[in-house]
N, C-alpha and C. Protein backbone atom coordinates (compact mmCIF):
# COMPACT_ATOMS: atom_id res chain seq x y z
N UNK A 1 6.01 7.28 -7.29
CA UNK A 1 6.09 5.84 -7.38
C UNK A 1 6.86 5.31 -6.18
N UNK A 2 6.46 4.35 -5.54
CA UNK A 2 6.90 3.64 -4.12
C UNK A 2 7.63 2.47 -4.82
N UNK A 3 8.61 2.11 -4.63
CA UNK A 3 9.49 0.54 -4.83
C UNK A 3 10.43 0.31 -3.66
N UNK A 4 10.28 -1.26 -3.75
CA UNK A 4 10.29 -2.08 -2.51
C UNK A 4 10.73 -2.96 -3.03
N UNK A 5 12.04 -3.22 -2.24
CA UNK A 5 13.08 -3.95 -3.00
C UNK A 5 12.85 -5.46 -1.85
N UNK A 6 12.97 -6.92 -2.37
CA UNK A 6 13.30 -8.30 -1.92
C UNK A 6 14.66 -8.63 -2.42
N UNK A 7 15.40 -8.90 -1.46
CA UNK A 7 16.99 -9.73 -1.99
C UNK A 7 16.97 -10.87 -1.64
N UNK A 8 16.55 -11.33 -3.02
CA UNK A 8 16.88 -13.04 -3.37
C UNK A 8 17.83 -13.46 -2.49
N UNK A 9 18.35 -14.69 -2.27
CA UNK A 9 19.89 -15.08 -1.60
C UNK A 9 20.23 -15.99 -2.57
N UNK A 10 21.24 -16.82 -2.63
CA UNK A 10 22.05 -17.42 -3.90
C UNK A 10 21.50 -18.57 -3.98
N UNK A 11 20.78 -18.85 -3.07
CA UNK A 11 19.73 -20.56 -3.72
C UNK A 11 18.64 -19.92 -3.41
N UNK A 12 17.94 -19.69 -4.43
CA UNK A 12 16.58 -19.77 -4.22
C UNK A 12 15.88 -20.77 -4.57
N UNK A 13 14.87 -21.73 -3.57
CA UNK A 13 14.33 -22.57 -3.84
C UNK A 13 13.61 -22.70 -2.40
N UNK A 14 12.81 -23.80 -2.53
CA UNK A 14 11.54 -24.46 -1.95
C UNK A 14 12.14 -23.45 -0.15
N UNK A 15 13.56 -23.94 0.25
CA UNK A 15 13.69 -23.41 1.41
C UNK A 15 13.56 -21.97 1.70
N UNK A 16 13.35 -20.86 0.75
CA UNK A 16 13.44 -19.87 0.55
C UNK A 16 11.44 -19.79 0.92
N UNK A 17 10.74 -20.47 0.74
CA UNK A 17 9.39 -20.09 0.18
C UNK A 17 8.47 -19.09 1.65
N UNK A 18 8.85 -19.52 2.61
CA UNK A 18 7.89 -18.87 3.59
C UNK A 18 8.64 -17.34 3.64
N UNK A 19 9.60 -17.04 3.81
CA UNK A 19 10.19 -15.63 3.56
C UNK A 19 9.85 -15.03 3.33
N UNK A 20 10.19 -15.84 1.45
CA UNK A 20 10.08 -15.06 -0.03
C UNK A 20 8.39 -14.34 0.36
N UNK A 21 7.39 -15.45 0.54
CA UNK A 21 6.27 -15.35 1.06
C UNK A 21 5.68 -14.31 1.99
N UNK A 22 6.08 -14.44 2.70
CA UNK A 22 5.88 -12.93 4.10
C UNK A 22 6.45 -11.92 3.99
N UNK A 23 7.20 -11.89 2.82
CA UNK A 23 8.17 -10.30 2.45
C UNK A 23 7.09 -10.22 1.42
N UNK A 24 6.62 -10.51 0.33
CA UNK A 24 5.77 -10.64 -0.43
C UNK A 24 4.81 -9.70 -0.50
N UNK A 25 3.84 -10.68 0.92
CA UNK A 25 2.52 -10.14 1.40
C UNK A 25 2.57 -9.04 2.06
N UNK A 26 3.65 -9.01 2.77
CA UNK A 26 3.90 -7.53 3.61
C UNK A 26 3.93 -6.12 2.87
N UNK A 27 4.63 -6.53 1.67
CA UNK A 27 4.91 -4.84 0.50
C UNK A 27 3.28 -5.04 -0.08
N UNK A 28 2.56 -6.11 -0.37
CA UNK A 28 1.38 -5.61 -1.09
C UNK A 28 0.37 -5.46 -0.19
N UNK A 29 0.55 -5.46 0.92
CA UNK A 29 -0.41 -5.09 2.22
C UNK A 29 -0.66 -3.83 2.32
N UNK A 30 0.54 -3.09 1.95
CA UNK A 30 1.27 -1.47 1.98
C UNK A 30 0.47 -0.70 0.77
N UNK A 31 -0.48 0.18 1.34
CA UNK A 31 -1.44 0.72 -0.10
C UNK A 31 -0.29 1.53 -1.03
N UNK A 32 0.73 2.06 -0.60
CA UNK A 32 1.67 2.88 -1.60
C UNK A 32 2.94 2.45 -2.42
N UNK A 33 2.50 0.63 -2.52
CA UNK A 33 3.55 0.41 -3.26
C UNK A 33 2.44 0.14 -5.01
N UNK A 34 3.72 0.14 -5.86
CA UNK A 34 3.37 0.05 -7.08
C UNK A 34 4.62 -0.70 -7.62
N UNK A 35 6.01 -0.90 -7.58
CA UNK A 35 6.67 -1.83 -7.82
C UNK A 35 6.99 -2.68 -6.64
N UNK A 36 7.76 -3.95 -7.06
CA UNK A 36 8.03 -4.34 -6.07
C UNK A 36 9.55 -4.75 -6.92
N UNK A 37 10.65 -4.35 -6.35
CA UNK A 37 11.95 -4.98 -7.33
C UNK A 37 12.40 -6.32 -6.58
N UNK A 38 12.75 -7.61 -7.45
CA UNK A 38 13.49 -8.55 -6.68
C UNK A 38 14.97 -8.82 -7.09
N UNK A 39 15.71 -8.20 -6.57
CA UNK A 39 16.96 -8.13 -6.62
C UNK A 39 17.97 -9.63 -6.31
N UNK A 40 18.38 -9.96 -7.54
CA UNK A 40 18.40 -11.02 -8.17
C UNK A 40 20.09 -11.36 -7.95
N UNK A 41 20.84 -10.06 -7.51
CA UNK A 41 22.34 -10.36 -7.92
C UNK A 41 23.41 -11.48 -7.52
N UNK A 42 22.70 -11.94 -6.46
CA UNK A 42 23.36 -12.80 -5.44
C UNK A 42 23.07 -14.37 -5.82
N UNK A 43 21.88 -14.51 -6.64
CA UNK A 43 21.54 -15.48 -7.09
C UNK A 43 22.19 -16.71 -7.74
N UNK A 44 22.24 -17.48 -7.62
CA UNK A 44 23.30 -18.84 -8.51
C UNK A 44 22.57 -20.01 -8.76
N UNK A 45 21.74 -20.29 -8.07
CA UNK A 45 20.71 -21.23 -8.26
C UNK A 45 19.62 -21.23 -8.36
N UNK A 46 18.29 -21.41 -8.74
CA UNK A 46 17.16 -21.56 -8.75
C UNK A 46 16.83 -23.00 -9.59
N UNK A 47 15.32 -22.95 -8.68
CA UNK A 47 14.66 -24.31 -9.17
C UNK A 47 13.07 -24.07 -9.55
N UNK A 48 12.33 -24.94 -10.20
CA UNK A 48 10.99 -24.52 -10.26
C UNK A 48 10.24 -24.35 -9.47
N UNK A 49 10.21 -24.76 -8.25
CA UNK A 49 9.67 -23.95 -6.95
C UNK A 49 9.83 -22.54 -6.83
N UNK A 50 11.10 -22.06 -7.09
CA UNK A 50 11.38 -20.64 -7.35
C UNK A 50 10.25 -19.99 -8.53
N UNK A 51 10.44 -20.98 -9.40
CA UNK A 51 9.88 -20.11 -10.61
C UNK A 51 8.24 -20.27 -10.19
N UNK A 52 7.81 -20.92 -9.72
CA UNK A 52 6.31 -21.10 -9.49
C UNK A 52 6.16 -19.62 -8.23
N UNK A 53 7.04 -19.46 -6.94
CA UNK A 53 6.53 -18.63 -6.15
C UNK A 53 6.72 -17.34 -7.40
N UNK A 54 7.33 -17.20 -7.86
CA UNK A 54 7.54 -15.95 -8.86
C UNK A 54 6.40 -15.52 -9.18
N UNK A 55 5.94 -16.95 -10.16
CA UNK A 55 4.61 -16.62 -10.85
C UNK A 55 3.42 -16.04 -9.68
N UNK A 56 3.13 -16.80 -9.24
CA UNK A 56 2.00 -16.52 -7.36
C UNK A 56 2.09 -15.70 -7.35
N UNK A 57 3.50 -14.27 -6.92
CA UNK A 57 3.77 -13.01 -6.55
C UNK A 57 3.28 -12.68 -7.98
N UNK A 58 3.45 -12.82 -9.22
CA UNK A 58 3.02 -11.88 -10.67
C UNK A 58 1.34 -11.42 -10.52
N UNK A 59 0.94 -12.95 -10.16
CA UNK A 59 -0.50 -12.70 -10.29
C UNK A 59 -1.15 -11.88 -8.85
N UNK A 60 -0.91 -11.76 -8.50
CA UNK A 60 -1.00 -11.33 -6.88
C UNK A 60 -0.63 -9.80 -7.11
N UNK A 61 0.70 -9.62 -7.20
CA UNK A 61 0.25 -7.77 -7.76
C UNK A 61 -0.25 -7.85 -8.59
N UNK A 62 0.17 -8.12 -9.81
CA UNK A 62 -1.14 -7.78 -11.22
C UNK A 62 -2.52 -7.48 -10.79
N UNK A 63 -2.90 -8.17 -9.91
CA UNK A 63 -4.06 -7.51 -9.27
C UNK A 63 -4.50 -6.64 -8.39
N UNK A 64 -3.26 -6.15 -7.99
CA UNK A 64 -3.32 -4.93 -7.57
C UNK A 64 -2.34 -4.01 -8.18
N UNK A 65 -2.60 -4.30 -9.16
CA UNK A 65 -1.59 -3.00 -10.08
C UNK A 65 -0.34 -2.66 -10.04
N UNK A 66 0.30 -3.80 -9.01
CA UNK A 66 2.25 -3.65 -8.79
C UNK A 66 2.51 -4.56 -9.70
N UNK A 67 3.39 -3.62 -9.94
CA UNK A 67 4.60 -3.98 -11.35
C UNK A 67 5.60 -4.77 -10.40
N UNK A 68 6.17 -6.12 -11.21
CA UNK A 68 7.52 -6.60 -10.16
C UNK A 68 8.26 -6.27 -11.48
N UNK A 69 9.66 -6.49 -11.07
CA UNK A 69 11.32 -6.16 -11.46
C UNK A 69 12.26 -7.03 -11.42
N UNK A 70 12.78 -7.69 -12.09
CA UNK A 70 13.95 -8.38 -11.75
C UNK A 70 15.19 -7.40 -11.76
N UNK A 71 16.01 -7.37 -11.19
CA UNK A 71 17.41 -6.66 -10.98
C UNK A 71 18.43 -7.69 -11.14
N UNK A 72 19.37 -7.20 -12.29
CA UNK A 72 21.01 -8.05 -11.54
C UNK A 72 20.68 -9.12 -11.74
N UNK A 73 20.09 -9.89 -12.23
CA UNK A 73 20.94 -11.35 -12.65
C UNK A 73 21.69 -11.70 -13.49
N UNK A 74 22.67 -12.84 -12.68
CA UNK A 74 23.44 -12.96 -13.42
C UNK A 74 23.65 -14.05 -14.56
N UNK A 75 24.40 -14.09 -15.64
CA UNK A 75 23.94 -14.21 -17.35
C UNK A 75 23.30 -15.95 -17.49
N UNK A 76 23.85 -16.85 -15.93
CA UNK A 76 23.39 -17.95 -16.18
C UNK A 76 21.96 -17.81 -15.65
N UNK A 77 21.61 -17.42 -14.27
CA UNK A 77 20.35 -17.29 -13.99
C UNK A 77 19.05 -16.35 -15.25
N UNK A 78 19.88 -15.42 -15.35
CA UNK A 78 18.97 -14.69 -16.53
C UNK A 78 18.49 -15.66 -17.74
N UNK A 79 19.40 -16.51 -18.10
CA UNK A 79 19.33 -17.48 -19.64
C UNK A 79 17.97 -18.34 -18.70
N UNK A 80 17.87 -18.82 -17.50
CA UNK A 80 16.85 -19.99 -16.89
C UNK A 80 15.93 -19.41 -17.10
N UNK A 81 15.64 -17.81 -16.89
CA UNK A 81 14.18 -16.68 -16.80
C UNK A 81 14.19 -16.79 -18.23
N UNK A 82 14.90 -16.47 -18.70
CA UNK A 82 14.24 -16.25 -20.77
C UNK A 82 13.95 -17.67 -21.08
N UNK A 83 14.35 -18.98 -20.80
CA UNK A 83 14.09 -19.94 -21.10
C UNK A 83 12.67 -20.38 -20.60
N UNK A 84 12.33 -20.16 -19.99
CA UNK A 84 10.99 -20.22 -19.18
C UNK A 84 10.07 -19.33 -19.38
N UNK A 85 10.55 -17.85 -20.80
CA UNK A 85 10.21 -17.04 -20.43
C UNK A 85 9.39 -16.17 -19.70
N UNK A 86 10.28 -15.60 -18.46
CA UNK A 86 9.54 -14.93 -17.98
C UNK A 86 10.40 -13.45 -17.80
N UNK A 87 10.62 -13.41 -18.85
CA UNK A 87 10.89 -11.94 -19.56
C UNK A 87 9.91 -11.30 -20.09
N UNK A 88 8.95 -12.68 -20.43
CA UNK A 88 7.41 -11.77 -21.04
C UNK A 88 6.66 -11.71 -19.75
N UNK A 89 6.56 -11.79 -18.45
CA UNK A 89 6.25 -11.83 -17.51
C UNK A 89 6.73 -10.78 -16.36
N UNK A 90 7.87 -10.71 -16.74
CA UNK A 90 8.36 -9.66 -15.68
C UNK A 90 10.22 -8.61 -16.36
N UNK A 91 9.80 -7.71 -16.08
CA UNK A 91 11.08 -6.80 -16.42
C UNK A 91 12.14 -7.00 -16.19
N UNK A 92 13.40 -7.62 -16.64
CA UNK A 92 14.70 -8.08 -16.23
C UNK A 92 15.58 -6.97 -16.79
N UNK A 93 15.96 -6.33 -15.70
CA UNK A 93 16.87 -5.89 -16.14
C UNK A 93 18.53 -5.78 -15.59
C-alpha cells in the first residue's frame, strides 16, 4: 500500500484551493497510490469551500480506488467534519 500524505495549514479555505488542488492531482496522477492521508493537525479553521474541495478530492479518488484519511484533527475542527458528516465520507482518525 502507497500513502501520500497533504498538510493542511491552519486556515484552510478558498485561499488554500489551487495548492490543495495541484497536490491533489499530482498523488492521483501517480499509478501506486491507494491512500491519500490529509493531515489535519495544524488546522483551526475551515470554511465550506474547504469542505466542498474535500468532497471533489472524495469523488475523484473513489474513482480511482484511493482511499483518503483524515489525520489529527483537532476536537473543534473534528466536531465541523461530524457535523457535516463527513465521517461517513472519509476516515478521521
Amino acid at each position: 500500500m502507497s500513502e501520500h500524505v497533504i498538510r493542511i495549514p491552519e486556515r484552510f479555505d478558498f485561499g488554500y484551493h489551487k495548492e490543495f488542488t495541484e497536490q491533489y492531482q499530482r498523488l492521483l496522477a501517480e499509478n501506486n497510490v491507494t491512500e491519500i492521508e490529509l493531515e489535519f493537525s495544524r488546522v483551526g479553521y475551515l470554511d465550506s469551500s474547504a469542505l466542498g474541495m474535500m468532497v471533489l478530492l472524495q469523488k475523484k479518488a473513489k474513482s480511482q480506488n484511493v482511499s483518503i484519511r483524515i489525520r489529527g484533527p483537532k476536537e473543534s475542527t473534528k466536531e465541523i467534519l461530524q457535523i457535516a458528516n463527513f465521517d461517513q465520507l472519509f476516515d478521521i482518525s
